[in-house]
Protein backbone atom coordinates (compact mmCIF):
# COMPACT_ATOMS: atom_id res chain seq x y z
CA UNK A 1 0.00 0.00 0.00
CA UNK A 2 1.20 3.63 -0.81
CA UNK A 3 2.66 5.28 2.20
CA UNK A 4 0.15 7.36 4.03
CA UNK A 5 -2.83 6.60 1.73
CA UNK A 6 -4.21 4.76 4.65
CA UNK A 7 -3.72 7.81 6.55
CA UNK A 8 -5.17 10.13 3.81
CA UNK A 9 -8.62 7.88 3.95
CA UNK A 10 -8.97 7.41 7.74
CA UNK A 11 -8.42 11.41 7.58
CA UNK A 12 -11.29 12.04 5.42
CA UNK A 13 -8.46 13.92 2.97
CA UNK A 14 -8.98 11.72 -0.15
CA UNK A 15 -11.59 11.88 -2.52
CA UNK A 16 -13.75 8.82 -2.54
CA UNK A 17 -15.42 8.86 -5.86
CA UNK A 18 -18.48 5.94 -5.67
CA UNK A 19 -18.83 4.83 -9.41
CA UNK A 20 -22.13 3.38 -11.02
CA UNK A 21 -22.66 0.42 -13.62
CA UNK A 22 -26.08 -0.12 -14.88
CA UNK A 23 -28.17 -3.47 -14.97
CA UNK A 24 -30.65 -4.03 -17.68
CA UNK A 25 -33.77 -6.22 -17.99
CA UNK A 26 -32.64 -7.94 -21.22
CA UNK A 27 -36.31 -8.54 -23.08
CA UNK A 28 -36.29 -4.92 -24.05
CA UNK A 29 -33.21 -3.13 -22.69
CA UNK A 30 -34.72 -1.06 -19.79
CA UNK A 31 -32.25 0.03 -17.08
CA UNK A 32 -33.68 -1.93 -13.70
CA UNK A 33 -30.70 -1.14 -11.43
CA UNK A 34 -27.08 0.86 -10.49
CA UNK A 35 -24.59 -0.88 -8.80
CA UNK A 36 -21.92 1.04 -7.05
CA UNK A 37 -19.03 0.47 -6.95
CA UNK A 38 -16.51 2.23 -4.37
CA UNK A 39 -13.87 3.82 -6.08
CA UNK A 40 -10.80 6.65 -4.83
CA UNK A 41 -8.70 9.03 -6.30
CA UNK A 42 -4.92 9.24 -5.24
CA UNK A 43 -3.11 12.12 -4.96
CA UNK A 44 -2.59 12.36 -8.42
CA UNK A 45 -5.68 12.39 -9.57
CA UNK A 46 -5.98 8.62 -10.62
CA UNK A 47 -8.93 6.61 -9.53
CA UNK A 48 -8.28 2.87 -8.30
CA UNK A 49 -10.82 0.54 -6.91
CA UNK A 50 -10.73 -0.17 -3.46
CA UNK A 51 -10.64 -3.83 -3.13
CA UNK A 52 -6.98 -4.50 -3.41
CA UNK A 53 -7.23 -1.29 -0.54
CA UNK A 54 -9.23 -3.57 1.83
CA UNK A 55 -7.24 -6.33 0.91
CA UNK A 56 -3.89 -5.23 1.57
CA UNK A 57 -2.50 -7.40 4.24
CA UNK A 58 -0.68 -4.44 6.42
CA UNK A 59 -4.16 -3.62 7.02
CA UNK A 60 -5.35 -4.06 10.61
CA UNK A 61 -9.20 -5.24 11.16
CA UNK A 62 -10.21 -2.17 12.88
CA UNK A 63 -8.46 -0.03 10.09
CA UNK A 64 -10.31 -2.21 7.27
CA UNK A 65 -13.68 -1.64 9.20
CA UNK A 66 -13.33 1.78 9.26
CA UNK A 67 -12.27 1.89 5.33
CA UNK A 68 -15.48 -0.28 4.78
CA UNK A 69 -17.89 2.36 6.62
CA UNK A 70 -15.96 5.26 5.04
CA UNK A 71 -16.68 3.85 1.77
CA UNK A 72 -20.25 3.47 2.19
CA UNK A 73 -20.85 6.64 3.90
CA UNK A 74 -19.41 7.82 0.31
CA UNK A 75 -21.97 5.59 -1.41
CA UNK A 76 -24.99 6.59 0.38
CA UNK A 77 -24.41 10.28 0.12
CA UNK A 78 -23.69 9.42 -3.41
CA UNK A 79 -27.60 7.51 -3.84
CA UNK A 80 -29.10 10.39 -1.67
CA UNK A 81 -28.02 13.08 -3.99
CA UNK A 82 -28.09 11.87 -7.22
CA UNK A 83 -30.12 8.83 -7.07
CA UNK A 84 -34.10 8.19 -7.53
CA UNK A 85 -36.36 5.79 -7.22
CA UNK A 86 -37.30 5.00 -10.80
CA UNK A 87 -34.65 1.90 -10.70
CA UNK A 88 -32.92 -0.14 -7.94
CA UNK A 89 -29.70 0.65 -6.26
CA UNK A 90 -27.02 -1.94 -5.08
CA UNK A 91 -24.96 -1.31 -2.24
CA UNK A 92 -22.01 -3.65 -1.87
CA UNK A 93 -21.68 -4.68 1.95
CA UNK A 94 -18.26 -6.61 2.83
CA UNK A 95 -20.12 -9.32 5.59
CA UNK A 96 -17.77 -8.66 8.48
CA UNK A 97 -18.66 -4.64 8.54
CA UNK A 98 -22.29 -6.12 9.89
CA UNK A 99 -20.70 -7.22 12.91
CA UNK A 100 -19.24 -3.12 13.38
CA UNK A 101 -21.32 -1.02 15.47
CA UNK A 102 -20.44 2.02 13.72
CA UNK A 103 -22.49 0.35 10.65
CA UNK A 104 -25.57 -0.01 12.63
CA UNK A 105 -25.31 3.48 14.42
CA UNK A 106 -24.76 5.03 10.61
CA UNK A 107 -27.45 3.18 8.86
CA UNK A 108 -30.49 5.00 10.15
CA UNK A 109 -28.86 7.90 9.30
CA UNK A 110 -28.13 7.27 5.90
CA UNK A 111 -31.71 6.19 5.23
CA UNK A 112 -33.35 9.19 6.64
CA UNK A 113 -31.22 10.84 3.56
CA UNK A 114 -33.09 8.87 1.07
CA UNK A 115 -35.30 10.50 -1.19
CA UNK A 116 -37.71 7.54 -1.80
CA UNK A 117 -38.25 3.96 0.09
CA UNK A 118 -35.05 2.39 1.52
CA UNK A 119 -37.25 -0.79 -0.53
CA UNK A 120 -35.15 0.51 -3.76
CA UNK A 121 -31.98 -0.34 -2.09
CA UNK A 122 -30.74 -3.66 -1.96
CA UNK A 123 -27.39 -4.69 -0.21
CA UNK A 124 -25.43 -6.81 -1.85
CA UNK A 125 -22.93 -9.39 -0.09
CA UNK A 126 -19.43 -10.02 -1.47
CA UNK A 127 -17.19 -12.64 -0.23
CA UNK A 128 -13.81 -11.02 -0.34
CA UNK A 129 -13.63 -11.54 3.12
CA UNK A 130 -15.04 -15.21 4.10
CA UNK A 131 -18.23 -15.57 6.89
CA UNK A 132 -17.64 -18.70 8.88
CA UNK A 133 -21.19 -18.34 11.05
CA UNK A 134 -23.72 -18.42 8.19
CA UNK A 135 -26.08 -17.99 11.09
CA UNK A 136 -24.65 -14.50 12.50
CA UNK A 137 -25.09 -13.73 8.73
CA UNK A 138 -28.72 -14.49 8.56
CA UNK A 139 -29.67 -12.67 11.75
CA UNK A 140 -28.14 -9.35 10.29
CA UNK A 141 -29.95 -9.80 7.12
CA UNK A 142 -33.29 -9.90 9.35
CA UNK A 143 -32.51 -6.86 10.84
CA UNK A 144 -31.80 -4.97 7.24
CA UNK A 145 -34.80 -6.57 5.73
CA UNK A 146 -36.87 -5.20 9.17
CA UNK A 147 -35.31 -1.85 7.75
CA UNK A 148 -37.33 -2.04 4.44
CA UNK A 149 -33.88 -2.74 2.90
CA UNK A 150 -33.68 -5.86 0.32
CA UNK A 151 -30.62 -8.05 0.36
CA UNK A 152 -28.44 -9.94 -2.74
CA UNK A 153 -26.03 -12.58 -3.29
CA UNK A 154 -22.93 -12.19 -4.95
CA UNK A 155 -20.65 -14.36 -7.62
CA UNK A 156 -23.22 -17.40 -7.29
CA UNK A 157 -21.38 -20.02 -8.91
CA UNK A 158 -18.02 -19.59 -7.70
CA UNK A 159 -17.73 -21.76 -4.71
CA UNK A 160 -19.81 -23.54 -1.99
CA UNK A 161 -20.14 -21.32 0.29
CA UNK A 162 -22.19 -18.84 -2.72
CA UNK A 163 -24.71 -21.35 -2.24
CA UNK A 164 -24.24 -22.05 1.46
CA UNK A 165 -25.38 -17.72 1.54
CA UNK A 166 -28.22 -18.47 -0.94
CA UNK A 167 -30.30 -21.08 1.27
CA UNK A 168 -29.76 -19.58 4.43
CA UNK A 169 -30.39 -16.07 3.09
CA UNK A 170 -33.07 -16.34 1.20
CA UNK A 171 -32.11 -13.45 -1.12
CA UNK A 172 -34.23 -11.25 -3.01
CA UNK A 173 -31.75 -11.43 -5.51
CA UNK A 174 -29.10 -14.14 -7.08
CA UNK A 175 -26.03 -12.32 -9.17
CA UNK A 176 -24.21 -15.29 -11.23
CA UNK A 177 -20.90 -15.04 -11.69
CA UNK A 178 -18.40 -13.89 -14.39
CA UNK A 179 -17.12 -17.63 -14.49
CA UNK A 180 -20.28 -19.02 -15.23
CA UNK A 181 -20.86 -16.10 -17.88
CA UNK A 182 -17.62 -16.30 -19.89
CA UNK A 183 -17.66 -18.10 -22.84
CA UNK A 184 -21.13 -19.37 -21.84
CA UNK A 185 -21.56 -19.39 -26.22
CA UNK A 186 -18.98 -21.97 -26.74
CA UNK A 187 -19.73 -24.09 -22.98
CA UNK A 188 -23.15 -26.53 -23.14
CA UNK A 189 -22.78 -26.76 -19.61
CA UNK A 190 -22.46 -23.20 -18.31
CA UNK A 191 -25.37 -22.18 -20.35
CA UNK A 192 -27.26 -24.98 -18.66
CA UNK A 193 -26.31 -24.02 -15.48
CA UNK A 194 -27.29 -20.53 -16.17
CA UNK A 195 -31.03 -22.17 -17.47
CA UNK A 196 -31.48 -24.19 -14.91
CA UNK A 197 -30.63 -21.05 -12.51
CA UNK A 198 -33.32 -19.03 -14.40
CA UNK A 199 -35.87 -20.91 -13.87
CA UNK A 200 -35.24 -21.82 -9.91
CA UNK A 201 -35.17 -18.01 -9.71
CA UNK A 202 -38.32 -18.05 -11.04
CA UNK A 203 -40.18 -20.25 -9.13
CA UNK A 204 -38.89 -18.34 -6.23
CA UNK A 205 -39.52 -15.24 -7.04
CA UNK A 206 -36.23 -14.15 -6.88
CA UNK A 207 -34.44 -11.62 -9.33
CA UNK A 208 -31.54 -13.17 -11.38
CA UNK A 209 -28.89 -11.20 -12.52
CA UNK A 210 -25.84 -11.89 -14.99
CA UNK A 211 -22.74 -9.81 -14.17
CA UNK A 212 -19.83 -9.49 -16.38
CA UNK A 213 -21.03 -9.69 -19.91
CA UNK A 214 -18.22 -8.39 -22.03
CA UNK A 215 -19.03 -9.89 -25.77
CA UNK A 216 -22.08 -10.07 -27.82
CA UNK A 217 -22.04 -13.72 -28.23
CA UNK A 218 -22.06 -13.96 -24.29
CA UNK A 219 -25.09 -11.63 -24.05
CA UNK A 220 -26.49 -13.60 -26.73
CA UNK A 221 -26.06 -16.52 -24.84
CA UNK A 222 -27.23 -15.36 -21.24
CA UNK A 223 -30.67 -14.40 -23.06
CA UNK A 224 -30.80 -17.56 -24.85
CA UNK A 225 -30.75 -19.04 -21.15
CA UNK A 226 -33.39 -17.46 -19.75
CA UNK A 227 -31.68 -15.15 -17.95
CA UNK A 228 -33.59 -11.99 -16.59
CA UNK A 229 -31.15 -8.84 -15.83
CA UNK A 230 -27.53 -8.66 -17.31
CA UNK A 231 -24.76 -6.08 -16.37
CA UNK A 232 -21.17 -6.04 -18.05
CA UNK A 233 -18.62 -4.14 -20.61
CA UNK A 234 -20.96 -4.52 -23.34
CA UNK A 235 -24.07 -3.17 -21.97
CA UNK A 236 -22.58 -0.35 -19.61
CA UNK A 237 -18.96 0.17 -18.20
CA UNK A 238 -19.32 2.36 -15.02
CA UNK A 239 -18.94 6.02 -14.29
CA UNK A 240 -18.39 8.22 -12.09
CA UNK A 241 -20.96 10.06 -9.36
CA UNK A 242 -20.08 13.28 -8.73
CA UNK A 243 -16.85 13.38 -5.67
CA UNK A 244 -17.23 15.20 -2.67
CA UNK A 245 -14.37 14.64 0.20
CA UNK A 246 -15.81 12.83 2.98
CA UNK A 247 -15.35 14.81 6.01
CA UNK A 248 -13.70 13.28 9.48
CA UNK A 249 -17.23 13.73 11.50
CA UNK A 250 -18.99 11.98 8.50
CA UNK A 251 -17.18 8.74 8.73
């Protein structure tokens, strides 16, 4: 990690710049959701995405906590100003940051700012950061869904534990992931998968989303499959919401 860019962050000096990718309901193109995604800008100028931040192994968990509320705080300023509530908005939430008490304090707060029904925001779990107690897990998403809030799960198809999240979690939404989306065209089986996905999504009500669709012939594919919702290169890279510092007393 840069020297002092941890410092920068926990300081509220750098520029957090949330970024938004579109999701589209693929049987006649209309935009259903934004995803953010948590982006910041260096000194320079240059914007980097902060996984590899949170990742970084000098990192401390009390000093990757705090990155992880700093960087929503950034998101949900970003959905309160510029957002509405013709179209969903997806919040990624790294598990662990449940178990903060800073999130829970912050959350009310960042819903008041809302301009329409915290029903059009649905936090999304990644698994950068594994959840042994499945359990623990559930029990937050109760309390978020007794919020009005809805709840997804992440790169289903790229391990157990995806699927461990989806029965326990019941999630409004399923996002499949890249691996089961990439060169779906030219594998019988992934495009299966993806069908057979579909239509258990279905049945349960549940919205199903393709992420990372990067060619026409894979796009071609997920909507041969049945596939609701895509999001990827080819229908929408992301772009920037407008940055605004985040100041010390915010985070």
């Amino acid at each position: 990690m840069p020297k002092g860019i941890l410092e920068r962050m926990l300081r509220g000096d750098a520029n957090i710049v949330p970024h938004v990718q579109p999701m589209y309901r693929l049987s006649d193109n209309r935009l259903m959701a934004l995803e953010y995604l948590a982006r910041h800008e260096d000194a320079e100028g240059t914007t980097h995405a902060v996984g590899p931040l949170l990742q970084h192994p000098s990192l401390t968990a009390a000093d990757r906590l705090a990155l992880d509320l700093t960087f929503l705080e950034a998101t949900f300023q970003s959905i309160a100003r510029d957002g509405d509530g013709s179209h969903l908005h997806f919040v990624n939430l790294e598990p662990v940051s449940l178990e903060a008490p800073g999130f829970w304090a912050s959350l009310p707060r960042w819903m008041e700012a809302l301009p329409f029904s915290p029903d059009r925001v649905v936090m999304e779990f990644t698994e950068s950061q594994r959840v042994h107690d499945l359990e623990a897990l559930q029990g937050y998403v109760g309390r978020l869904r007794d919020l009005g809030l809805r709840v997804a799960v992440d790169d289903l198809g790229a391990g157990v534990a995806s699927l461990s999240h989806m029965a326990l979690l019941a999630p409004d939404f399923i996002k499949a992931d890249r691996s089961l989306v990439h060169q779906a065209h030219r594998r019988p089986y992934q495009a299966a998968l993806l069908n057979a996905l579909a239509h258990f999504a279905e049945a349960m009500r549940i919205g199903f989303i393709a992420e990372g669709i990067e060619t026409l012939e894979e796009l071609e594919s997920v909507i041969d499959a049945g596939v609701p919702w895509g999001q990827g290169y080819i229908l929408g890279q992301p772009w920037p919401s407008r940055p605004r510092p985040i100041a010390a007393s915010e985070s």
